[in-house]
N, C-alpha and C. Protein backbone atom coordinates (compact mmCIF):
# COMPACT_ATOMS: atom_id res chain seq x y z
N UNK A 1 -10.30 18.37 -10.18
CA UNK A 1 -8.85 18.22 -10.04
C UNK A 1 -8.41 16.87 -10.60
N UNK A 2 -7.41 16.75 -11.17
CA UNK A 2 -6.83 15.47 -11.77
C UNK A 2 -5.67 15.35 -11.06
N UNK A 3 -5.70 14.26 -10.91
CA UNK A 3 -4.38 13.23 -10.21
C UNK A 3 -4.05 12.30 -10.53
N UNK A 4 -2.92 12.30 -10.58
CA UNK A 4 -2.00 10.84 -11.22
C UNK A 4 -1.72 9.43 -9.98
N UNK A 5 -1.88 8.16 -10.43
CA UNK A 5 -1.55 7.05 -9.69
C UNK A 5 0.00 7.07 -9.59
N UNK A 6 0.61 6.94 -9.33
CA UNK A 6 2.47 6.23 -9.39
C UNK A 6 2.04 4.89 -9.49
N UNK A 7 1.47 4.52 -9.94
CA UNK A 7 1.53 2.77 -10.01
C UNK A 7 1.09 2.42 -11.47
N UNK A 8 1.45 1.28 -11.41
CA UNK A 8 0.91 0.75 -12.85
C UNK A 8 -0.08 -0.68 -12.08
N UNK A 9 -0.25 -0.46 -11.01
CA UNK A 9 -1.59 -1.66 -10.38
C UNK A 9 -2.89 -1.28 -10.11
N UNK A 10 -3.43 -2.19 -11.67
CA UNK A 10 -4.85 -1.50 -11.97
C UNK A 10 -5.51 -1.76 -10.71
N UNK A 11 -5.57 -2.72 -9.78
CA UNK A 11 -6.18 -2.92 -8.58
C UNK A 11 -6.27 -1.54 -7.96
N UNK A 12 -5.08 -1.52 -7.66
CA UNK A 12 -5.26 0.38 -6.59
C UNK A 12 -5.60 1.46 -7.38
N UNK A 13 -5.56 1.03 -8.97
CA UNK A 13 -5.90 2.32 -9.45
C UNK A 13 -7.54 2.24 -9.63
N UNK A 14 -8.23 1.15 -9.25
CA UNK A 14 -9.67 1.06 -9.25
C UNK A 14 -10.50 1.36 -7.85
N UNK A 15 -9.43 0.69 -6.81
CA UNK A 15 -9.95 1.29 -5.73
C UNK A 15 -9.85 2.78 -5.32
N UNK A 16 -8.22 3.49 -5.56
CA UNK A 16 -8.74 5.23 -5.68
C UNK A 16 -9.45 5.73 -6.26
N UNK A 17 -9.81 5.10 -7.65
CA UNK A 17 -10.74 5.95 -8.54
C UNK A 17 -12.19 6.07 -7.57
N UNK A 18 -12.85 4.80 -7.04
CA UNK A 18 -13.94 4.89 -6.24
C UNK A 18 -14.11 6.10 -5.28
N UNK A 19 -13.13 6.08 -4.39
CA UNK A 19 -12.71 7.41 -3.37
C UNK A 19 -12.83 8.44 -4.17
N UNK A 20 -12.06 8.37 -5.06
CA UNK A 20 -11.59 10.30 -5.52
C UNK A 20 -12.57 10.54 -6.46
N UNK A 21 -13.50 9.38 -6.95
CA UNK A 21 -15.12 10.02 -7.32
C UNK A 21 -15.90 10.82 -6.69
N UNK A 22 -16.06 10.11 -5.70
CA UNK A 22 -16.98 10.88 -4.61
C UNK A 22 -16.60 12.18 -4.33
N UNK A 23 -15.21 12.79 -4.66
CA UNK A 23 -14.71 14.17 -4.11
C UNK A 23 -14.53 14.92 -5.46
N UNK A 24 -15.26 14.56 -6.59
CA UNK A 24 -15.05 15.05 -7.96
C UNK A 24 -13.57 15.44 -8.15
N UNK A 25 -12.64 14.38 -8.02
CA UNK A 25 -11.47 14.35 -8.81
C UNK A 25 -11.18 12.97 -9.42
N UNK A 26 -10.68 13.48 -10.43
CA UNK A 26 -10.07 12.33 -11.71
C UNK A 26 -8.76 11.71 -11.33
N UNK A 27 -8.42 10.42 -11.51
CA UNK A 27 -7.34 9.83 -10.86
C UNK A 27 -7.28 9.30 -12.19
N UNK A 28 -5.83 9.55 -12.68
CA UNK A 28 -5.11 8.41 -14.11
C UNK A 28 -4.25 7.65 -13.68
N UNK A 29 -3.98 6.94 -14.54
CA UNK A 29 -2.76 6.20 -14.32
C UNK A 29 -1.50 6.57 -14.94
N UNK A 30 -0.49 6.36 -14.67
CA UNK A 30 0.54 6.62 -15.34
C UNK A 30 1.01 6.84 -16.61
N UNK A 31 0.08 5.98 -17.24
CA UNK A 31 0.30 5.49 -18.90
C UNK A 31 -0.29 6.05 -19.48
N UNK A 32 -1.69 6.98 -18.57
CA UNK A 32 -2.74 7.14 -19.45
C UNK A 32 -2.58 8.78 -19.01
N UNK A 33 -1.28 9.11 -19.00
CA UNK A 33 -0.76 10.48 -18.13
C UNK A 33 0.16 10.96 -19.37
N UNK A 34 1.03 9.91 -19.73
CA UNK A 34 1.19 9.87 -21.03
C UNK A 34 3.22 9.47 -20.37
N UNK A 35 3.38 9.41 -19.74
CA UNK A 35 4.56 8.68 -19.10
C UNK A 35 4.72 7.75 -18.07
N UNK A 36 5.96 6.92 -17.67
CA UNK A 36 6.13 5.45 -17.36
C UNK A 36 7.45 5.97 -16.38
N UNK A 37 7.30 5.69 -15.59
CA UNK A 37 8.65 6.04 -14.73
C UNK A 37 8.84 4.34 -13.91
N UNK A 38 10.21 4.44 -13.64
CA UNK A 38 10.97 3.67 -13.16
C UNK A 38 11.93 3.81 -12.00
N UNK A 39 10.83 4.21 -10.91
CA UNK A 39 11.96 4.49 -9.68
C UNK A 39 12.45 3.62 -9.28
N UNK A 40 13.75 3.89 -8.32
CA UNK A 40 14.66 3.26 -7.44
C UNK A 40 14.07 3.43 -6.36
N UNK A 41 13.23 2.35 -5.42
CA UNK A 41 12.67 2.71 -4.13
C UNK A 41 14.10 2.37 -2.81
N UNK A 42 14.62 3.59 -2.78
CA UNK A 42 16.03 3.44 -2.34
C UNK A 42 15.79 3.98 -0.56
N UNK A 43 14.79 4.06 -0.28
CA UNK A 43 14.24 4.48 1.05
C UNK A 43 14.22 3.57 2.05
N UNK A 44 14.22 4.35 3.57
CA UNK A 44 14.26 3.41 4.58
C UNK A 44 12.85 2.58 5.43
N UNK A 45 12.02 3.32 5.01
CA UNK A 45 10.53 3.68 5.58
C UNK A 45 10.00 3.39 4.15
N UNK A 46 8.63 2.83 4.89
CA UNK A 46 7.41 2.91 3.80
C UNK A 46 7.20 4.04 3.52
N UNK A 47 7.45 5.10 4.17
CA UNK A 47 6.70 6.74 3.93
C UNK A 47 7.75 7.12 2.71
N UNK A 48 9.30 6.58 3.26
CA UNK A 48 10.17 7.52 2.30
C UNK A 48 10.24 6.79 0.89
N UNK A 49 9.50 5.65 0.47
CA UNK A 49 9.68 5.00 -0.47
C UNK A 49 8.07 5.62 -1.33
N UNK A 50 7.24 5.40 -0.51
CA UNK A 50 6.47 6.51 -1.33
C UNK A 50 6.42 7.88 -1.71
N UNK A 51 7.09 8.75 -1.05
CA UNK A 51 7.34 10.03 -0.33
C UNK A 51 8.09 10.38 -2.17
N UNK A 52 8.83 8.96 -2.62
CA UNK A 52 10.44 9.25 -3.46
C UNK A 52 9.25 9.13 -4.83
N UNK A 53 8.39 7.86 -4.92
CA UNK A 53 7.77 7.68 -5.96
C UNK A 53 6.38 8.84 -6.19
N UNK A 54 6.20 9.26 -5.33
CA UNK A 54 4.99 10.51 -5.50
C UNK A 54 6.05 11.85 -6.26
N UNK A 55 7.05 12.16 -5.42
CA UNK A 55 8.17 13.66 -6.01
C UNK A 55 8.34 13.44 -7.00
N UNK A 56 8.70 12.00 -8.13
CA UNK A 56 9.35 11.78 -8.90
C UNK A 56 7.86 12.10 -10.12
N UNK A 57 6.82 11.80 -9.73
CA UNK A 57 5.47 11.62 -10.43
C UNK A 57 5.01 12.83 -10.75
N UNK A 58 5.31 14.02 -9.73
CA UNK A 58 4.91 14.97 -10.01
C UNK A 58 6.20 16.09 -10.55
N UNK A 59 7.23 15.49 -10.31
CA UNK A 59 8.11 16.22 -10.82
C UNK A 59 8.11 15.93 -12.75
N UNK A 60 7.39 14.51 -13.36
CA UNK A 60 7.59 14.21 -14.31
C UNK A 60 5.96 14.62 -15.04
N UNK A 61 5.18 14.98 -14.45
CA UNK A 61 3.82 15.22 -14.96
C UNK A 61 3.63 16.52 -14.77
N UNK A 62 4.22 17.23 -13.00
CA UNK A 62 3.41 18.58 -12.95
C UNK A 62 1.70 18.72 -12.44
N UNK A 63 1.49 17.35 -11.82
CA UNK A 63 0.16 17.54 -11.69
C UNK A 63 0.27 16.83 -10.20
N UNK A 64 -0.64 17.09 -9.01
CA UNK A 64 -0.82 16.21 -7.96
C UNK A 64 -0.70 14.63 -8.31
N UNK A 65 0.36 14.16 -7.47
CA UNK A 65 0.34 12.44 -7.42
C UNK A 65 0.02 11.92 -6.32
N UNK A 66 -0.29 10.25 -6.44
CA UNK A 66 -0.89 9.47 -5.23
C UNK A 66 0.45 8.37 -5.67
N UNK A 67 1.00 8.12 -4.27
CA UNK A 67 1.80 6.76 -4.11
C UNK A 67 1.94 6.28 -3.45
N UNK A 68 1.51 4.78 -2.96
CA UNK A 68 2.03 4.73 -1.63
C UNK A 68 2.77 3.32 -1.57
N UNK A 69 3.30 2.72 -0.18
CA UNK A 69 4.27 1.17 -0.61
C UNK A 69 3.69 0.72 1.27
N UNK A 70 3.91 -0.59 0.83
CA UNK A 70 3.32 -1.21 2.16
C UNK A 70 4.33 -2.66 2.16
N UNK A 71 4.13 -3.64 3.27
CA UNK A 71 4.97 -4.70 3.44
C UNK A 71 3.89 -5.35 4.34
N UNK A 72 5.07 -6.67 4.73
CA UNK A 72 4.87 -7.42 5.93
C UNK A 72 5.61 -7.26 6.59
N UNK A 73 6.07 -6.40 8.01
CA UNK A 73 6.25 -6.86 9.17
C UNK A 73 6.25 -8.07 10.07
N UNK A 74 7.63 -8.47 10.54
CA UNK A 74 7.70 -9.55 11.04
C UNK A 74 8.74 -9.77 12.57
N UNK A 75 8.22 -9.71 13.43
CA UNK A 75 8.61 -9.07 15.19
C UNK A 75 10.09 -9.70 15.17
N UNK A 76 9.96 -11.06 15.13
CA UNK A 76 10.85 -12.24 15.10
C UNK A 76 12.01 -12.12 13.90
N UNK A 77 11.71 -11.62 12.84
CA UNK A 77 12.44 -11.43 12.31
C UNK A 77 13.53 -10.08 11.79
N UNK A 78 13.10 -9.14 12.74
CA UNK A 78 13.64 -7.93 13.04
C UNK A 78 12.94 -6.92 12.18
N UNK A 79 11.51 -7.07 12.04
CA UNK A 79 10.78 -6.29 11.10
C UNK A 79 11.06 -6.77 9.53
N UNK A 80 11.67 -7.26 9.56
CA UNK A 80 11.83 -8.21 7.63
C UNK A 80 10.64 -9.09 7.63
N UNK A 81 10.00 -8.73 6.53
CA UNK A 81 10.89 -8.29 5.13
C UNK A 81 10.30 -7.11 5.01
N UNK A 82 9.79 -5.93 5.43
CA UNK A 82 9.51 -4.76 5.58
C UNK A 82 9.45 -4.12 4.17
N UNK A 83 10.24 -3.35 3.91
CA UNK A 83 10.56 -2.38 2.63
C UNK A 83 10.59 -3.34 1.75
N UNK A 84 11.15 -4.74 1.98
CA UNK A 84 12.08 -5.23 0.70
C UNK A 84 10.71 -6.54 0.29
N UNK A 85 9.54 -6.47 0.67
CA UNK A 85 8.45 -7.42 0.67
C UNK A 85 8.43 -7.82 -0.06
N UNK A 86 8.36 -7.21 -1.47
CA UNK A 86 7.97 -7.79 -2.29
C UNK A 86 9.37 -8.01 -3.10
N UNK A 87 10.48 -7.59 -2.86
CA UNK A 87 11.70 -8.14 -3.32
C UNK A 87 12.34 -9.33 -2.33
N UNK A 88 11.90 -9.73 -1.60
CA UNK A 88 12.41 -10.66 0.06
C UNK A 88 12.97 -11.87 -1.21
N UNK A 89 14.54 -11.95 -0.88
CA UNK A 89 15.04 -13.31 -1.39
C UNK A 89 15.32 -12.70 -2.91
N UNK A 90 15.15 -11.85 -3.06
CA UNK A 90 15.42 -11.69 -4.52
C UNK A 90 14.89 -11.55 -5.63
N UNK A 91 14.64 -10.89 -7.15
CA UNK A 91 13.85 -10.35 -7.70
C UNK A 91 13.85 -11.80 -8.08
N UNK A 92 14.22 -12.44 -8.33
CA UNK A 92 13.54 -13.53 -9.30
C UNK A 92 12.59 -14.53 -8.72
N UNK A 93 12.66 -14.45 -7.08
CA UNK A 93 11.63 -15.20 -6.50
C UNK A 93 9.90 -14.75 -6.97
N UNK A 94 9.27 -15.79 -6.75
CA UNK A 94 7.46 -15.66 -7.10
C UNK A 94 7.01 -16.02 -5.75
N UNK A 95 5.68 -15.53 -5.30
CA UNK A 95 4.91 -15.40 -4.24
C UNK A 95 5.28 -16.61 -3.54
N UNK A 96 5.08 -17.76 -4.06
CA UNK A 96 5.15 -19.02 -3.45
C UNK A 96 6.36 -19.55 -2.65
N UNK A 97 7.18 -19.00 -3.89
CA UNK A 97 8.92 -19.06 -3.37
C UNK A 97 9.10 -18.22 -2.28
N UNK A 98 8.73 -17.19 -1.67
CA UNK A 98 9.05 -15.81 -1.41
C UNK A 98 8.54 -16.55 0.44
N UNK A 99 6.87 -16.90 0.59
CA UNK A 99 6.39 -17.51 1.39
C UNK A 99 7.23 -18.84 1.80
N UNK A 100 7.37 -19.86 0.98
CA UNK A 100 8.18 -20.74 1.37
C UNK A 100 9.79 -20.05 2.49
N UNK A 101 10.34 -18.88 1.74
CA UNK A 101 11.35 -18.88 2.42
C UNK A 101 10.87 -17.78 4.00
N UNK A 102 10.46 -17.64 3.78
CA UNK A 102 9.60 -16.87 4.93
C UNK A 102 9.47 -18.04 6.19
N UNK A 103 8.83 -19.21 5.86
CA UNK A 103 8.45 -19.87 6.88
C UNK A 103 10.01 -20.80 6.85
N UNK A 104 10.59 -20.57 6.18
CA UNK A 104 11.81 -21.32 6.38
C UNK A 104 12.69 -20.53 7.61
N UNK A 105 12.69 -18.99 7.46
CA UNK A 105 12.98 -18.03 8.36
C UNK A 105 12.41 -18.73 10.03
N UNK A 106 11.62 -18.73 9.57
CA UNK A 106 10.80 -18.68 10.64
C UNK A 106 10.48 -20.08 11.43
N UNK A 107 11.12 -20.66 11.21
CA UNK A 107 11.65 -22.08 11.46
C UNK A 107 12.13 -21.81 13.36
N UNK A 108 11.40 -22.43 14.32
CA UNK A 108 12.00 -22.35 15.64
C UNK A 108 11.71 -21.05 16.13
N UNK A 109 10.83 -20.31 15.25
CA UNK A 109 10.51 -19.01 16.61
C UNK A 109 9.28 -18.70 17.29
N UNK A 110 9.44 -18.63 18.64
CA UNK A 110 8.00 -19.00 19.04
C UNK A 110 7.40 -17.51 19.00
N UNK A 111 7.73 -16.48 18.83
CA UNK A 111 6.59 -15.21 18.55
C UNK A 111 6.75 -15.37 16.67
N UNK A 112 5.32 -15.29 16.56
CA UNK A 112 4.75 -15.23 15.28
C UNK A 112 4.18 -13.93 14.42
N UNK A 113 4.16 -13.06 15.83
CA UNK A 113 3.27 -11.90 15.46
C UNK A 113 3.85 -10.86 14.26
N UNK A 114 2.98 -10.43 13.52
CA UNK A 114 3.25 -9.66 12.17
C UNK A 114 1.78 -8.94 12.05
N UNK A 115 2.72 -7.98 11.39
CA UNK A 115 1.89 -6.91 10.66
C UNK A 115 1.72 -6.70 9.07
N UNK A 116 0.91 -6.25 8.73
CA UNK A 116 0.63 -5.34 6.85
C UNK A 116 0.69 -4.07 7.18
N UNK A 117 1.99 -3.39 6.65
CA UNK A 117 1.55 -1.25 6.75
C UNK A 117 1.54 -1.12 5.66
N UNK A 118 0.81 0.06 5.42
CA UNK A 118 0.71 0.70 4.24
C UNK A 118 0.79 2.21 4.33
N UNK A 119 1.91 2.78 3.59
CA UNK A 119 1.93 4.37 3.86
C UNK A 119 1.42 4.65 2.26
N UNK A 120 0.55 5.75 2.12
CA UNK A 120 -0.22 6.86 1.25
C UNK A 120 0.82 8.45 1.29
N UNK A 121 0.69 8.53 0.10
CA UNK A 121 1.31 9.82 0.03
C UNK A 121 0.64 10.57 -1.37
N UNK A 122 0.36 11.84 -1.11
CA UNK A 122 -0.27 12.39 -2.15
C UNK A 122 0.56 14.04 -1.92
N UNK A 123 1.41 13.76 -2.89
CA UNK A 123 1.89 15.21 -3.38
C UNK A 123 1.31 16.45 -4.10
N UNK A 124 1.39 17.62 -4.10
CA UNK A 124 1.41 18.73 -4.52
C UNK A 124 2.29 19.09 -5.41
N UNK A 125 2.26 19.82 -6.24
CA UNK A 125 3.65 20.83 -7.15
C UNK A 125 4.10 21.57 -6.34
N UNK A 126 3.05 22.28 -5.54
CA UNK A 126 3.46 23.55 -4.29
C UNK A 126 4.48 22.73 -3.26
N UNK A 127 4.91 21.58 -3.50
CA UNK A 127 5.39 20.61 -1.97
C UNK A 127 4.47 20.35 -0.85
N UNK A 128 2.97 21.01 -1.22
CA UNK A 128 2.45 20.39 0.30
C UNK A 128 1.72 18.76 0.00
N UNK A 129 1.50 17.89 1.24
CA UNK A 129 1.48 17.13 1.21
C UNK A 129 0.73 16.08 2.11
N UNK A 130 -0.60 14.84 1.26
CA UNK A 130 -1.45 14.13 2.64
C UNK A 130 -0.57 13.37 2.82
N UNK A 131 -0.33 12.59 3.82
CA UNK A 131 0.19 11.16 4.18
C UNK A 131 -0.85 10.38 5.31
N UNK A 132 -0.89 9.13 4.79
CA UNK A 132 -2.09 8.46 5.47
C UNK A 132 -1.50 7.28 5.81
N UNK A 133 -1.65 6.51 7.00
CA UNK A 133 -1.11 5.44 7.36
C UNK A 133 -2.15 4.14 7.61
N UNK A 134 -2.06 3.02 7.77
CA UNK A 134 -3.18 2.14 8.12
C UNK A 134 -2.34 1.12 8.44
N UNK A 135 -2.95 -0.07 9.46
CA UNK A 135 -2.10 -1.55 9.21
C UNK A 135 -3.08 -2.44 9.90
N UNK A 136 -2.80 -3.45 9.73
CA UNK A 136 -3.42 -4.68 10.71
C UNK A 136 -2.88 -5.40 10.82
N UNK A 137 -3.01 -6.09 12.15
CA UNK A 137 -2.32 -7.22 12.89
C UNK A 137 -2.30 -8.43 13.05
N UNK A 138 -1.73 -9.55 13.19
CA UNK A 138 -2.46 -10.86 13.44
C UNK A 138 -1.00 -11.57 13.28
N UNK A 139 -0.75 -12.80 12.87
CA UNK A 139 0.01 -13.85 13.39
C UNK A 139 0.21 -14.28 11.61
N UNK A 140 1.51 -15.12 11.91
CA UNK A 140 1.83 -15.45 10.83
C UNK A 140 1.62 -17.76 11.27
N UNK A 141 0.98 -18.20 10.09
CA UNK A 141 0.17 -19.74 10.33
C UNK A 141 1.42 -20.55 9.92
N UNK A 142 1.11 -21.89 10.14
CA UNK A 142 3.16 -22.45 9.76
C UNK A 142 2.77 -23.00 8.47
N UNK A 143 2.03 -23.03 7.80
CA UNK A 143 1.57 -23.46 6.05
C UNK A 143 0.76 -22.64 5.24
N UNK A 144 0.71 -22.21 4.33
CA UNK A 144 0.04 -21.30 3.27
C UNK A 144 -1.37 -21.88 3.67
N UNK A 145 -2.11 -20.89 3.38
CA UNK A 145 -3.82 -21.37 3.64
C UNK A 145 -4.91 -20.72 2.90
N UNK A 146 -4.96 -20.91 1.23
CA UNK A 146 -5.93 -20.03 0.82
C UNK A 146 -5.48 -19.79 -0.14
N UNK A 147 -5.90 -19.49 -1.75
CA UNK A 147 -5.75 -19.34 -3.04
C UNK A 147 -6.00 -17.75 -2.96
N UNK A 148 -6.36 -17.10 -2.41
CA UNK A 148 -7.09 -16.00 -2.60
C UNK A 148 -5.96 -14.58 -2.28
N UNK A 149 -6.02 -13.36 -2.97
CA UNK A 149 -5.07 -12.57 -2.19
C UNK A 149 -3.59 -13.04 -2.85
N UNK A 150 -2.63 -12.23 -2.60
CA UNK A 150 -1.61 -12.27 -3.34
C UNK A 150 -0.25 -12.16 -2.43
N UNK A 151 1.31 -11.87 -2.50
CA UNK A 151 2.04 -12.36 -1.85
C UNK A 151 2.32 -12.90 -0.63
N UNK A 152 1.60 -12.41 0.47
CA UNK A 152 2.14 -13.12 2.16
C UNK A 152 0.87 -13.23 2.68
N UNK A 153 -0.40 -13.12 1.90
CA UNK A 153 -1.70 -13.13 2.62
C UNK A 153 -1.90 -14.87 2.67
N UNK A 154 -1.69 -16.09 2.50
CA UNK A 154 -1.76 -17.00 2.55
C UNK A 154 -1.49 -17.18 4.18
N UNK A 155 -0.92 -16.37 4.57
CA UNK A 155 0.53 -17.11 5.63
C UNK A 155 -0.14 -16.15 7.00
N UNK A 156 -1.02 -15.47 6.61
CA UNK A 156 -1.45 -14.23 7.58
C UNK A 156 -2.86 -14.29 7.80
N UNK A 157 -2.97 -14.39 9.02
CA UNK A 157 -3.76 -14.13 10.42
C UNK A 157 -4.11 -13.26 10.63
N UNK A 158 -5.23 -12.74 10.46
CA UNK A 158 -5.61 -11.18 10.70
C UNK A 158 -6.08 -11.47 12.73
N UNK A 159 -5.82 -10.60 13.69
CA UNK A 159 -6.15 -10.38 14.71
C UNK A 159 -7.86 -10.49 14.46
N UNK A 160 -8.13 -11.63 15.60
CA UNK A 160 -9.80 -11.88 15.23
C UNK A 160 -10.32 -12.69 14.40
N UNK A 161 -9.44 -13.15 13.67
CA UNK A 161 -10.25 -13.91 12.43
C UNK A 161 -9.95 -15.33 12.21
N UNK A 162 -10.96 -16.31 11.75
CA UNK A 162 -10.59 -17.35 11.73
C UNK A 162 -9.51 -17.66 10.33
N UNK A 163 -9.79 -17.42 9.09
CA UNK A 163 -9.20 -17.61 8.41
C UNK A 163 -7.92 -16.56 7.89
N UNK A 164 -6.73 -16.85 6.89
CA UNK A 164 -6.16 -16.02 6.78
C UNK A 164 -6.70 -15.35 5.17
N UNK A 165 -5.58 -13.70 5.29
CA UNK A 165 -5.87 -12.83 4.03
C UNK A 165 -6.18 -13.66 2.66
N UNK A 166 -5.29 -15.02 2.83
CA UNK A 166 -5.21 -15.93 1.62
C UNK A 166 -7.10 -16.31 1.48
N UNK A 167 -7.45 -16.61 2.56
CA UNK A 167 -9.00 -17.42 2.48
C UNK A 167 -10.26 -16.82 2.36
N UNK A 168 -10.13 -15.18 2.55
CA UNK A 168 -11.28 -14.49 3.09
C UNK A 168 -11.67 -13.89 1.38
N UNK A 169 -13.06 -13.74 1.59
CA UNK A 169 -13.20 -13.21 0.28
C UNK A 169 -12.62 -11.62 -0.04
N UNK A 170 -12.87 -11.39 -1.22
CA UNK A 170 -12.44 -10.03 -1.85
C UNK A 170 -12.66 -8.55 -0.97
N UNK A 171 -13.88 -9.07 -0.75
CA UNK A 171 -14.96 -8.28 0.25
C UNK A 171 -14.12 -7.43 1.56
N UNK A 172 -14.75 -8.76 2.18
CA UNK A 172 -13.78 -9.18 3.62
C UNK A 172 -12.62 -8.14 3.66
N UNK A 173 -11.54 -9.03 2.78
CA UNK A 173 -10.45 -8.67 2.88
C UNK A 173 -10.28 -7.13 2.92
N UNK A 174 -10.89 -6.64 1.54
CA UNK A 174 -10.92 -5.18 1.75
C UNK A 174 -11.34 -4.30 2.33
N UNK A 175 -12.34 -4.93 3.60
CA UNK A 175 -12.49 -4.07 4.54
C UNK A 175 -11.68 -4.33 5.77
N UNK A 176 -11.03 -5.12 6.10
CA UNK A 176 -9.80 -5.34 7.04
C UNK A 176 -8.55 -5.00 6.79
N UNK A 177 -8.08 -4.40 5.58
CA UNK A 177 -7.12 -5.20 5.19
C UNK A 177 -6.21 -3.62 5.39
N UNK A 178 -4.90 -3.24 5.54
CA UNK A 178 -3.96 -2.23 5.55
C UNK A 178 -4.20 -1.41 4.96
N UNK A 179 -4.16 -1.57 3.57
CA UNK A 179 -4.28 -0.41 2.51
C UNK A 179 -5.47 0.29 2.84
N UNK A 180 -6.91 -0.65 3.15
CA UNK A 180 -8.46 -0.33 3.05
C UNK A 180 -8.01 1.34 4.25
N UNK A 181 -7.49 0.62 5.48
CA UNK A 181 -7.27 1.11 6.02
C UNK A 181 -6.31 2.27 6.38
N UNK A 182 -5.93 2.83 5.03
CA UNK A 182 -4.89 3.87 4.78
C UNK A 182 -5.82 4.48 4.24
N UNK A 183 -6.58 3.65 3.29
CA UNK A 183 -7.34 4.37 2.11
C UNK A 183 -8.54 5.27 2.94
N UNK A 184 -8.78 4.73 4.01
CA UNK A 184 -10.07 5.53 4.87
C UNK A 184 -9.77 6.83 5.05
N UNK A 185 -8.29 6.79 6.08
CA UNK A 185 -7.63 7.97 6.39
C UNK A 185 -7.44 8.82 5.64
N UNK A 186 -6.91 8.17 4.24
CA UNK A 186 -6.37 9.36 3.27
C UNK A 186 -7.92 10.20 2.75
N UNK A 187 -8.91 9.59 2.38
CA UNK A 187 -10.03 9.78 1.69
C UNK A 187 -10.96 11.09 2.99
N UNK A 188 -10.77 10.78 4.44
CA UNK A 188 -10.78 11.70 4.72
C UNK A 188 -9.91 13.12 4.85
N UNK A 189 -8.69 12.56 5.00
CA UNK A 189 -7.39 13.88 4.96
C UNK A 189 -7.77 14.85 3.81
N UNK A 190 -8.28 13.85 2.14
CA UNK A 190 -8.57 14.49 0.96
C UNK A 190 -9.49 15.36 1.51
N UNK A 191 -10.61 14.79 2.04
CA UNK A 191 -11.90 15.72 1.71
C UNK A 191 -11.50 17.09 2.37
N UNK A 192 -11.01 16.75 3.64
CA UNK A 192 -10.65 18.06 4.44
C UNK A 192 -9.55 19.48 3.32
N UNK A 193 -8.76 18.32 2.55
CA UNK A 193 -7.77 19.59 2.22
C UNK A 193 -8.79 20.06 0.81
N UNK A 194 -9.63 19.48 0.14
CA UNK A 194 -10.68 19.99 -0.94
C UNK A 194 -11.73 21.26 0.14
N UNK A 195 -12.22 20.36 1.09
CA UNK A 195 -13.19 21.46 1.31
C UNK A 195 -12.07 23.21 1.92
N UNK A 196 -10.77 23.12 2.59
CA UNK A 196 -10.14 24.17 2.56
C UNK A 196 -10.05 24.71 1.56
N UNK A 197 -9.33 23.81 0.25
CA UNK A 197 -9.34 24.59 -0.73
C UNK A 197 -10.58 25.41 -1.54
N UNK A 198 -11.53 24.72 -1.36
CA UNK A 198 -12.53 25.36 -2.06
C UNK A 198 -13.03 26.39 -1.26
N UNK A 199 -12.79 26.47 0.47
CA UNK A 199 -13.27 27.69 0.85
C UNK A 199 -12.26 28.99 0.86
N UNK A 200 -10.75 28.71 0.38
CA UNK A 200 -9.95 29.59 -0.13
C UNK A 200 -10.50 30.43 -1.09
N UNK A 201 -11.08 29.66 -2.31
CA UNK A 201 -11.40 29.68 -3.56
C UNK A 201 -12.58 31.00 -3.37
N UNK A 202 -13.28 30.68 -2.49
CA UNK A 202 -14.72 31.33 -2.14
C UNK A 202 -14.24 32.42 -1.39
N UNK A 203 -13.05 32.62 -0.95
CA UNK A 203 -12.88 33.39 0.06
C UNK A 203 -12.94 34.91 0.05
C-alpha cells in the first residue's frame, strides 16, 4: 500500500517511513507524489487541523494520507499557544523570538505546567479513518537550556527528567517525546487495520 506524508518535514517523513516499513507500506512525500498543497490550518483542535490537511491530501492525490499537527500547551496561559505554536506572535517571528515571548508571557505566574500534543491522522478515499494521540508533560524552565531540538523544547521539562527537550540527545528525545508517542499508537492502530484488511482480502 502507498501513502502519502501531508508534510514537506523530511524529519517525520523519515521517522514514518521506519514504521510503515515494517508493515510493507510505502510512505512519499508530497513532492515526490507529484503535488504541493498549501492548506489553511483554519481548525480548532489539533485533530481538526490535521483531520483538514489529511482530506485535502487525499482529496488531491486519491491515495491514503498521513497528517498530523501538535503544539505546546500552556495551563497558565489558557492553553496558548496551542494550535497557533508554531505561528505564536506572528509569522515572522523565529524559534528564539517565539521562546523569548513565551517567557515574557509568562512573567509572574507561579503554575508552569505544560504540555507537547500531537494528533495523527491517516485518511482513506473510502472516509474511514486512524487517529492517534500522544503527549508529555513537564514544566516550562525561566531561560532556554540546550541547542538541541527545535521551537519550545529549550524551555521544556519533560516530567522526570533532569534536563530539558532542548538538552537531551536525539535518542532520548525520541523516545519521550509526543509525536514518538502518537507514533506508537498510530503504528499499532495501522497494524490492526492491515491485518483486518488482509483478512477481508483472504476472506
Amino acid at each position: 500500500m502507498k501513502l502519502i506524508l501531508a508534510s514537506g518535514n523530511k524529519g517525520k517523513l523519515r521517522e514514518m517511513r521506519a514504521i510503515l516499513s515494517d508493515l510493507g507500506a510505502e510512505l512519499v512525500s508530497q513532492a515526490e507524489a507529484g503535488y504541493d498543497l498549501d492548506v489553511e490550518e483554519n481548525g480548532d483542535s489539533f485533530l481538526a487541523n490535521a483531520r483538514i490537511k489529511a482530506r485535502a491530501a487525499v482529496e488531491a492525490s486519491g491515495l491514503p494520507c498521513i497528517a498530523d499537527d501538535s503544539g505546546l500547551v500552556v495551563d497558565a496561559l489558557g492553553g496558548q499557544p496551542g494550535i497557533y505554536s508554531a505561528r505564536y506572535g506572528g509569522e515572522g517571528l523565529d524559534d528564539a523570538r517565539r521562546n523569548s515571548l513565551l517567557l515574557k508571557n509568562m512573567e509572574g505566574k507561579e503554575d508552569r505546567s505544560a504540555r507537547f500534543e500531537c494528533c495523527i491522522v491517516c485518511m482513506f478515499p473510502d472516509g474511514k479513518e486512524i487517529v492517534s494521540f500522544g503527549e508529555v508533560r513537564g514544566t516550562l524552565v525561566h531561560e532556554p537550556r540546550g541547542q538541541g531540538g527545535f521551537g519550545y523544547d529549550p524551555l521544556f521539562l519533560p516530567e522526570g527528567e533532569e534536563f530539558t527537550m532542548g538538552e537531551l540527545s536525539c535518542e532520548k528525545k525520541n523516545r519521550i517525546s509526543h509525536r514518538a508517542r502518537a507514533l506508537a499508537d498510530f503504528e499499532k492502530k495501522l497494524r490492526e487495520y492491515f491485518d483486518t484488511q488482509n483478512s477481508a482480502e483472504r476472506g
